[in-house]
Protein backbone atom coordinates (compact mmCIF):
# COMPACT_ATOMS: atom_id res chain seq x y z
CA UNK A 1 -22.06 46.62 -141.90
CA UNK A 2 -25.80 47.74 -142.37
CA UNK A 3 -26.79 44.26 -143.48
CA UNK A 4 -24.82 42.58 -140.92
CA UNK A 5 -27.10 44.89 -138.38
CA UNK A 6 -30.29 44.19 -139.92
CA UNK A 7 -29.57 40.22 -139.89
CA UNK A 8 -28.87 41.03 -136.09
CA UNK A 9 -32.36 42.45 -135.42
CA UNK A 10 -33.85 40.15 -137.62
CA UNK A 11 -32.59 36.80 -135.86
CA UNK A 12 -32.77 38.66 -131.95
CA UNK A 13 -36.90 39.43 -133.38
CA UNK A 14 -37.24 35.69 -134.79
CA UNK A 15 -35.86 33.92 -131.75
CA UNK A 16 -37.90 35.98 -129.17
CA UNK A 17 -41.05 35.29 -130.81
CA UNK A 18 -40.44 31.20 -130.72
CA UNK A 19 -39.73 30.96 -127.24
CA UNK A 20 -43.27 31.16 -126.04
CA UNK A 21 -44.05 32.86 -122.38
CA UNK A 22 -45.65 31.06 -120.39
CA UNK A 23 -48.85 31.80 -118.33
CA UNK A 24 -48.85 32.14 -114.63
CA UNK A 25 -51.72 31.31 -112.75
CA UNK A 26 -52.39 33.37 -109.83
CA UNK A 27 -51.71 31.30 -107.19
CA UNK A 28 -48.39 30.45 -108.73
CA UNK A 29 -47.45 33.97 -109.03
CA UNK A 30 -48.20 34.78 -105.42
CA UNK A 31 -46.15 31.33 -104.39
CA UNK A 32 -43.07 33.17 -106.56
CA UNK A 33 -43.98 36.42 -105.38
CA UNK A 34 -43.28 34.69 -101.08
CA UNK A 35 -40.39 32.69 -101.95
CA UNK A 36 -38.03 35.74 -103.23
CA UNK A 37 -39.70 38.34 -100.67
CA UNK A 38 -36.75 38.77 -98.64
CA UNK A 39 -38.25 40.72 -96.05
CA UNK A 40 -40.64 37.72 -95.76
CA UNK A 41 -37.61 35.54 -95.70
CA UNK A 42 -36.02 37.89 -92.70
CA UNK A 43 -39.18 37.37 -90.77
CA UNK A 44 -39.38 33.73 -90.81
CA UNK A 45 -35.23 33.66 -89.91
CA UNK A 46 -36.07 35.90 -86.96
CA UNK A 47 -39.30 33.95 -85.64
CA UNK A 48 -37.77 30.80 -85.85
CA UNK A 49 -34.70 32.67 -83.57
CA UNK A 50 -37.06 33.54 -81.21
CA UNK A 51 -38.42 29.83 -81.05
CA UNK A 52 -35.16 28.93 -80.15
CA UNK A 53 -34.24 31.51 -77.80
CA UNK A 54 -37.74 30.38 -75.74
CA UNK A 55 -36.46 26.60 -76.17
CA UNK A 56 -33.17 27.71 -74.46
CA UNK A 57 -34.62 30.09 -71.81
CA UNK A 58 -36.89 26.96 -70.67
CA UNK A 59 -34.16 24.74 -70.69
CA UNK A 60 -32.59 27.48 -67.81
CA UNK A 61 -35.30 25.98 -65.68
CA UNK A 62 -34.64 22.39 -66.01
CA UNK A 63 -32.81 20.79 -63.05
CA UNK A 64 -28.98 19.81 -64.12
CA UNK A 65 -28.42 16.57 -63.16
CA UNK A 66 -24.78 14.59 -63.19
CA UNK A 67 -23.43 11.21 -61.70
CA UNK A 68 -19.93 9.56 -62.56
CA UNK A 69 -17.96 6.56 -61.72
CA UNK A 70 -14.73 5.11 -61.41
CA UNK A 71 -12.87 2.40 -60.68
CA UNK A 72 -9.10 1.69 -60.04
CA UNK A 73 -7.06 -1.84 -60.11
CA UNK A 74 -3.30 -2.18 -59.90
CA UNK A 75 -1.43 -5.44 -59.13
CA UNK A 76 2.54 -5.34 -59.05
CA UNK A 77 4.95 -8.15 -58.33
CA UNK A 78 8.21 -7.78 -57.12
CA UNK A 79 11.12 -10.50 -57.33
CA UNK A 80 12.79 -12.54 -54.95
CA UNK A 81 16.09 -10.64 -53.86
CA UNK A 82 18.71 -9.98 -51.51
CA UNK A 83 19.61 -6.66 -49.85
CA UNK A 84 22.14 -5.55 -47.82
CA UNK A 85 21.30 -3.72 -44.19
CA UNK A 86 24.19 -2.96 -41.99
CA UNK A 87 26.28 -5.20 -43.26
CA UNK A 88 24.09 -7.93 -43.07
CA UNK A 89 22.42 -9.60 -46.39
CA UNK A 90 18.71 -10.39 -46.31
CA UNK A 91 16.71 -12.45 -48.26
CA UNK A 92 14.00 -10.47 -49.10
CA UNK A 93 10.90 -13.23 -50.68
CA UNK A 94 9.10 -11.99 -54.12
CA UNK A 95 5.71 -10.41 -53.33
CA UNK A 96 2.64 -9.25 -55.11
CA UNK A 97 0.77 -6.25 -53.99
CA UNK A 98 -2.69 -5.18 -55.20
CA UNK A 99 -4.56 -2.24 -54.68
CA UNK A 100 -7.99 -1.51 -55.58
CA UNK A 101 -10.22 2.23 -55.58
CA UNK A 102 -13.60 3.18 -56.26
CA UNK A 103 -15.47 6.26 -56.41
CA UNK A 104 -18.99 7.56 -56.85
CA UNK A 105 -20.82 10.89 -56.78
CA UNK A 106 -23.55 12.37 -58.06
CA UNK A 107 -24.67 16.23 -58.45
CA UNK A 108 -27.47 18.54 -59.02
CA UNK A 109 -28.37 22.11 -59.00
C-alpha cells in the first residue's frame, strides 16, 4: 500500500514538472483578465440595450407610411336552356357575364 502511495506522488511530481507553464505577457494577461470579467461583460450587454432602445425610440418619430392594391376579375358562362314561367317554356340563350374591381389606398400617420 505504502509503495503503491509513494509511486502515486512520484508520477503526480514527474508529470507536473514536464508540462512546462507558460509565460504571459502583460498585455495578454489583461486581454484574459476583460474577456472573463463578467461585470465587464454585463456592461457591454446593457450599453448595447440602450443603443437599441435609442434606435427604437427614433424610429417612434419616423412617419408610417402604407399603400395597397387590388384587383378583381370573374367571368362566368351560363348554358343555353329552357325554363318554365307560368306555364309557358322559354328559351333562355347561353350568356357570359364578367365583372371586374379595383381598389387603391394609401395611409399615413
Amino acid at each position: 500500500m505504502m509503495k503503491l502511495l509513494f509511486l502515486s506522488f512520484l508520477l503526480l511530481i514527474t508529470t507536473t514538472s514536464i508540462v512546462p507553464q507558460s509565460e504571459l505577457t502583460l498585455d495578454q494577461a489583461i486581454r484574459i483578465a476583460l474577456q472573463k470579467n463578467s461585470g465587464l461583460i454585463t456592461s457591454e450587454n446593457e450599453l448595447l440595450r440602450s443603443r437599441s432602445s435609442l434606435d427604437a425610440a427614433y424610429g417612434n418619430f419616423l412617419p408610417n407610411l402604407s399603400a395597397y392594391g387590388s384587383w378583381d376579375w370573374n367571368r362566368s358562362k351560363n348554358a343555353a336552356r329552357t325554363t318554365s314561367f307560368n306555364g309557358i317554356n322559354l328559351a333562355v340563350p347561353a350568356s357570359t357575364s364578367e365583372t371586374r374591381s379595383y381598389g387603391v389606398g394609401a395611409s399615413s400617420n
